[in-house]
Protein backbone atom coordinates (compact mmCIF):
# COMPACT_ATOMS: atom_id res chain seq x y z
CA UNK A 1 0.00 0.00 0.00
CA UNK A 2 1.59 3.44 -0.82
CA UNK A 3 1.51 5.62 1.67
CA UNK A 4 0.19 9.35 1.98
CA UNK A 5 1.74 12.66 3.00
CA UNK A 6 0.75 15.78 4.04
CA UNK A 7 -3.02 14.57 4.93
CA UNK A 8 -4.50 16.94 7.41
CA UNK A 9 -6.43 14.90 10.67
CA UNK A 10 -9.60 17.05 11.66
CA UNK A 11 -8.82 15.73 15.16
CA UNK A 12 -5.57 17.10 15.42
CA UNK A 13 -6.01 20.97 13.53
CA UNK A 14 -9.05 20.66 16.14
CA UNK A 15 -6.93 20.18 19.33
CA UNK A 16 -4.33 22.28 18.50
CA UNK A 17 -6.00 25.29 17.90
CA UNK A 18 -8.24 24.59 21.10
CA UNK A 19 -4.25 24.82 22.94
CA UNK A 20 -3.64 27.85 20.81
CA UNK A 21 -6.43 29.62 21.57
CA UNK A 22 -6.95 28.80 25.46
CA UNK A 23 -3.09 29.84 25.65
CA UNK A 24 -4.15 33.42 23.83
CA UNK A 25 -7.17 33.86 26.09
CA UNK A 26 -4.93 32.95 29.53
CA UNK A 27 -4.06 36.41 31.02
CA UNK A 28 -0.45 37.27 30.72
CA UNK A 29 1.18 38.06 34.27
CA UNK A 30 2.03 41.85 34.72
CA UNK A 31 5.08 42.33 36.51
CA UNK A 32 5.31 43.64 39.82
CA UNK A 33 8.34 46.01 39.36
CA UNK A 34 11.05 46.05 37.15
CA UNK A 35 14.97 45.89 37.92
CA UNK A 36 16.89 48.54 35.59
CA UNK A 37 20.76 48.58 35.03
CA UNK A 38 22.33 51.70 33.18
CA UNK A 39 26.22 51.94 32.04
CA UNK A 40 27.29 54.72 30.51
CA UNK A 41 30.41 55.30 28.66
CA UNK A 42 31.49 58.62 27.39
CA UNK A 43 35.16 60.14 25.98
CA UNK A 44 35.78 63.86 25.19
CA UNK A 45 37.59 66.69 24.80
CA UNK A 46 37.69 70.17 24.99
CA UNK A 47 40.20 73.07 24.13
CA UNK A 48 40.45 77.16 24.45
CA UNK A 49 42.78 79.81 24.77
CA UNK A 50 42.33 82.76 26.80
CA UNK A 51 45.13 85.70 27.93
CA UNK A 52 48.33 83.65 25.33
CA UNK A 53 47.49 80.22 27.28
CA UNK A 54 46.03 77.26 25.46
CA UNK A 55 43.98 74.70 27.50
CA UNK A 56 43.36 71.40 25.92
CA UNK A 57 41.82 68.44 27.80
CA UNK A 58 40.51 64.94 27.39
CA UNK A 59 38.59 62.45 29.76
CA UNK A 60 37.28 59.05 29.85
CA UNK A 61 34.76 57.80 32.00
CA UNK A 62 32.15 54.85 33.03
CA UNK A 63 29.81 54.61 35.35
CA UNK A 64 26.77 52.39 36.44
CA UNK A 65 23.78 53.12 37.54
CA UNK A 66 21.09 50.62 39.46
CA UNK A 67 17.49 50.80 40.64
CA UNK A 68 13.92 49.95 39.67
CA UNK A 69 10.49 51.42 38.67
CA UNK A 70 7.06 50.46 39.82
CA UNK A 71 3.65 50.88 37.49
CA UNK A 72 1.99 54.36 38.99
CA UNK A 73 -1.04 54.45 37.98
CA UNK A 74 -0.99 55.03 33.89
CA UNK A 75 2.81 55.85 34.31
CA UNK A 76 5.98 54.70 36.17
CA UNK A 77 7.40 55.69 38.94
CA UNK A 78 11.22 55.17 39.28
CA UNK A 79 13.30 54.13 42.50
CA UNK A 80 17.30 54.81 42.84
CA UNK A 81 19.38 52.29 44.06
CA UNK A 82 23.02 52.79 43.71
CA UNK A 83 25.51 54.58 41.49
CA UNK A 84 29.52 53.20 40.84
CA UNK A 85 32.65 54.74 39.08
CA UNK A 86 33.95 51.97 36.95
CA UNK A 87 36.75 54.16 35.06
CA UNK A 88 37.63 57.76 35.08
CA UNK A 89 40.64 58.85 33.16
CA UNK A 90 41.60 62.86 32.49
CA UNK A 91 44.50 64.98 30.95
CA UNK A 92 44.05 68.36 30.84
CA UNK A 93 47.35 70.55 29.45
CA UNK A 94 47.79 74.41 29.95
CA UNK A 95 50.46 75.81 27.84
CA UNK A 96 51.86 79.47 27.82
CA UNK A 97 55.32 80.96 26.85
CA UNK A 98 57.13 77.47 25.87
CA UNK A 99 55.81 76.36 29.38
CA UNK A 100 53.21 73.23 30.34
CA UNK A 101 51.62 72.11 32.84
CA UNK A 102 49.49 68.92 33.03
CA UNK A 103 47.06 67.84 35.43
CA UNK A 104 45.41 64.31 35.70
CA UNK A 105 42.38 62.18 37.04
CA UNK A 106 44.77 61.94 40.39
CA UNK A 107 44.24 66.26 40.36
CA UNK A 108 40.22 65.94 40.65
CA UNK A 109 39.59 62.53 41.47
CA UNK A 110 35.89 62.37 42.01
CA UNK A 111 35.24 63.40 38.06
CA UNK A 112 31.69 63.37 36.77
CA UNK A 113 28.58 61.93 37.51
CA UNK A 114 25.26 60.95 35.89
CA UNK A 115 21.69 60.46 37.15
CA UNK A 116 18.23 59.37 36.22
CA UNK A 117 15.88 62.44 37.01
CA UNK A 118 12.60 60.34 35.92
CA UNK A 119 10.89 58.02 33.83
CA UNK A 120 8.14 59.37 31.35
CA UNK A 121 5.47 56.56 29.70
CA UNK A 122 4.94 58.09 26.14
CA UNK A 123 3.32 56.56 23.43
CA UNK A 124 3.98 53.42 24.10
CA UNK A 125 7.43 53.43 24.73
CA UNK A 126 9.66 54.36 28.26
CA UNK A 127 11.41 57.55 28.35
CA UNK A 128 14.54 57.68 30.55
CA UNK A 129 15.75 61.17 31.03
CA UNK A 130 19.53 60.98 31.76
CA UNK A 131 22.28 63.74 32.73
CA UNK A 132 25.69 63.60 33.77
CA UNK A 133 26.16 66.77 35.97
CA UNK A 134 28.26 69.47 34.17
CA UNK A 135 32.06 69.39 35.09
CA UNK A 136 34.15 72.87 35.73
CA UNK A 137 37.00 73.55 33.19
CA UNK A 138 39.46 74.13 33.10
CA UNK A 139 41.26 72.67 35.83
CA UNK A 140 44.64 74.63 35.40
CA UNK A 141 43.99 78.28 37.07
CA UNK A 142 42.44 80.38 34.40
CA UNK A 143 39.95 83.88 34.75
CA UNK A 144 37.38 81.76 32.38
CA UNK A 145 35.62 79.24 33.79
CA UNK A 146 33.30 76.72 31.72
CA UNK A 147 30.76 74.31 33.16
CA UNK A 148 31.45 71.72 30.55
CA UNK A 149 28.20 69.92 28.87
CA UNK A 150 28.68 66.27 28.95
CA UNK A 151 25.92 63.71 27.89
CA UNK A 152 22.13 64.07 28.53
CA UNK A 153 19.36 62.30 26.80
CA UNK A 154 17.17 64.32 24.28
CA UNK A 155 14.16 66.23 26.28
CA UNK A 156 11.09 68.09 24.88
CA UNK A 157 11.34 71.19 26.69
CA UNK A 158 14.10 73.81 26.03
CA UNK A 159 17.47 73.11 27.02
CA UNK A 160 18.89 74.52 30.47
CA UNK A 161 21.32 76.94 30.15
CA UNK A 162 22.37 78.80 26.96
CA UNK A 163 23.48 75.95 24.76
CA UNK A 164 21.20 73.85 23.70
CA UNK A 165 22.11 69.85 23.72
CA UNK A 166 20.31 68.35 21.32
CA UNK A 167 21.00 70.22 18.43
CA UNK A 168 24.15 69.57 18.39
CA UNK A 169 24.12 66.13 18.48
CA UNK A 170 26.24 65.60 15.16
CA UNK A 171 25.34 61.33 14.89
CA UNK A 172 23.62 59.04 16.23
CA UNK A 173 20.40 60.03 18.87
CA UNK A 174 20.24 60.58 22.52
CA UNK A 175 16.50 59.89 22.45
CA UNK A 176 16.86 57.25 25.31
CA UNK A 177 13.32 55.07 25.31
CA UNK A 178 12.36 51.35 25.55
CA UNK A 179 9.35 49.70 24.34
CA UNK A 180 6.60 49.22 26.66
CA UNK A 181 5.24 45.98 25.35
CA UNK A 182 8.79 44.18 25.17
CA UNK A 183 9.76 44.99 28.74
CA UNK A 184 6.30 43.42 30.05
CA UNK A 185 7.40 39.71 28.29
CA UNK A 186 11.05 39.57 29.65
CA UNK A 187 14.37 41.47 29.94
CA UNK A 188 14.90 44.16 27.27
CA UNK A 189 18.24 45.58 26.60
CA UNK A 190 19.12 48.37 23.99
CA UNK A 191 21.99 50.63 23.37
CA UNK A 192 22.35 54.07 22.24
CA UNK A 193 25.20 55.87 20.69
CA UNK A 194 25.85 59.67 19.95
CA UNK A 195 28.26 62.37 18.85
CA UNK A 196 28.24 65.60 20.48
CA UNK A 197 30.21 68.72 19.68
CA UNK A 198 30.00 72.35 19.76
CA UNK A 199 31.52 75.35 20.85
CA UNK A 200 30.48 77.00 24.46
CA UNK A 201 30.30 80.39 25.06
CA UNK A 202 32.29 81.85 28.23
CA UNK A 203 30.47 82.97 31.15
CA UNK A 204 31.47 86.71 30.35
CA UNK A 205 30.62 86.48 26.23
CA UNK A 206 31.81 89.89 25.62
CA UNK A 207 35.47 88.68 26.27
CA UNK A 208 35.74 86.87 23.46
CA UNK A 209 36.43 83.48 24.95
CA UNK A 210 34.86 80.16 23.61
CA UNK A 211 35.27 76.64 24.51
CA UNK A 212 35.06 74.27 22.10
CA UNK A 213 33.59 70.80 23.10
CA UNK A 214 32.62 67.70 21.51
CA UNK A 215 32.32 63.91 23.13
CA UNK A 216 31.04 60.33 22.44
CA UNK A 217 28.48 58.49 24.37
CA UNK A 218 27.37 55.39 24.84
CA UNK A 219 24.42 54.66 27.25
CA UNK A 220 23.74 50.59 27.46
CA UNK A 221 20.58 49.94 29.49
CA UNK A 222 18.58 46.50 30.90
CA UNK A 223 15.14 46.54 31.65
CA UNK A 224 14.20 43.02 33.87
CA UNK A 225 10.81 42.18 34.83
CA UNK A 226 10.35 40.97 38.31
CA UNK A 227 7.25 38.75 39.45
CA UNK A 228 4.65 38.02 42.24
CA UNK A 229 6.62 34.93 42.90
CA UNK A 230 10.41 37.00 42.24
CA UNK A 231 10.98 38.61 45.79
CA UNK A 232 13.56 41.87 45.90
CA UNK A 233 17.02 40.79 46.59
């Protein structure tokens, strides 16, 4: 007798789409809170020249950043945890009359910083609004002193301060969001990547004086979904 392929059994279409379709209709569990791990890389540097002495500086840092966020309501409410240095590396030369001086990471050893200010739910995707706190240059004695822009994720309201971020981001985007949906099934990570550079005015503009800036970031962040049955380590 030859055999048949490929015949379809009633039965069995039947059963299987009874699975299917119980499986759809089962309620999905919502998760209780969610864990939320942030590293952020950025590298820079800046350079001016102000009364015959050139500053010129570069830095490297990375940092983590760890907490969680709760549902509140239609939106989320976020929770800090605890912030680490993993790497912080500066130069910063001041040259005059044949004459330099250099100062390192060992000269202002706390460096930078970043936080989370909030989490906004928008359209169906999670906002994380990110800043690393602006850093004084330059380091070397000068009369002009520069509070240094250093990475910030994009924002709909007007920039603080007279520079504006986001319109100079030269590459990339600093529009730092995750999908609502995909961080309700299971851990969601994405990365974001940006170019930054522009040139600062001084805090007296008539004098002439202008810094110019530019930097890469990179801002890596994990989204994990924790569970009735998941208790908080």
């Amino acid at each position: 007798m030859r055999r048949r392929f490929g015949i379809a059994f009633p039965g069995a279409v039947a059963l299987g789409l009874a699975v299917l379709l119980a499986a759809a209709a089962r309620p999905q569990p919502v998760p209780r809170w969610w864990d939320i791990e942030v590293r952020l890389t950025a590298k820079g540097r800046y350079s001016l020249t102000e009364g015959g002495t050139a500053y010129a500086g570069d830095y490297l840092f990375r940092e983590a950043w760890w907490g969680s966020m709760e549902k509140d309501e239609d939106d989320y409410r976020l929770f800090h945890a605890r912030r680490e240095i993993l790497d912080w590396k500066f130069q910063e030369k001041a040259e005059a009359r044949g004459a330099a001086t250099t100062l390192t990471e060992k000269d202002c050893p706390a460096g930078p910083s970043f936080r989370i200010n909030y989490v906004l739910k928008d359209a169906g995707l999670i906002r994380f609004f990110i800043v690393v706190d602006e850093f004084p240059v330059p380091r070397n004695p000068a009369r002009a002193r520069f509070d240094l822009l250093l990475p910030r994720s994009k924002t709909d309201g007007p920039d603080a301060g007279a520079l504006p971020y986001d319109g100079n981001v030269t590459r990339g985007s600093n529009d730092i969001a995750v999908e609502e949906k995909a961080i309700r099934k299971g851990p969601t990570e994405r990365v974001f990547l940006w170019e930054w550079k522009a040139y600062q005015p001084g805090p007296v503009p008539e004098s002439g004086v202008v810094l110019f800036n530019s930097h890469q970031a990179e801002i890596r962040i994990t989204v994990t979904p924790r569970f009735e049955s998941q208790a908080r380590g």
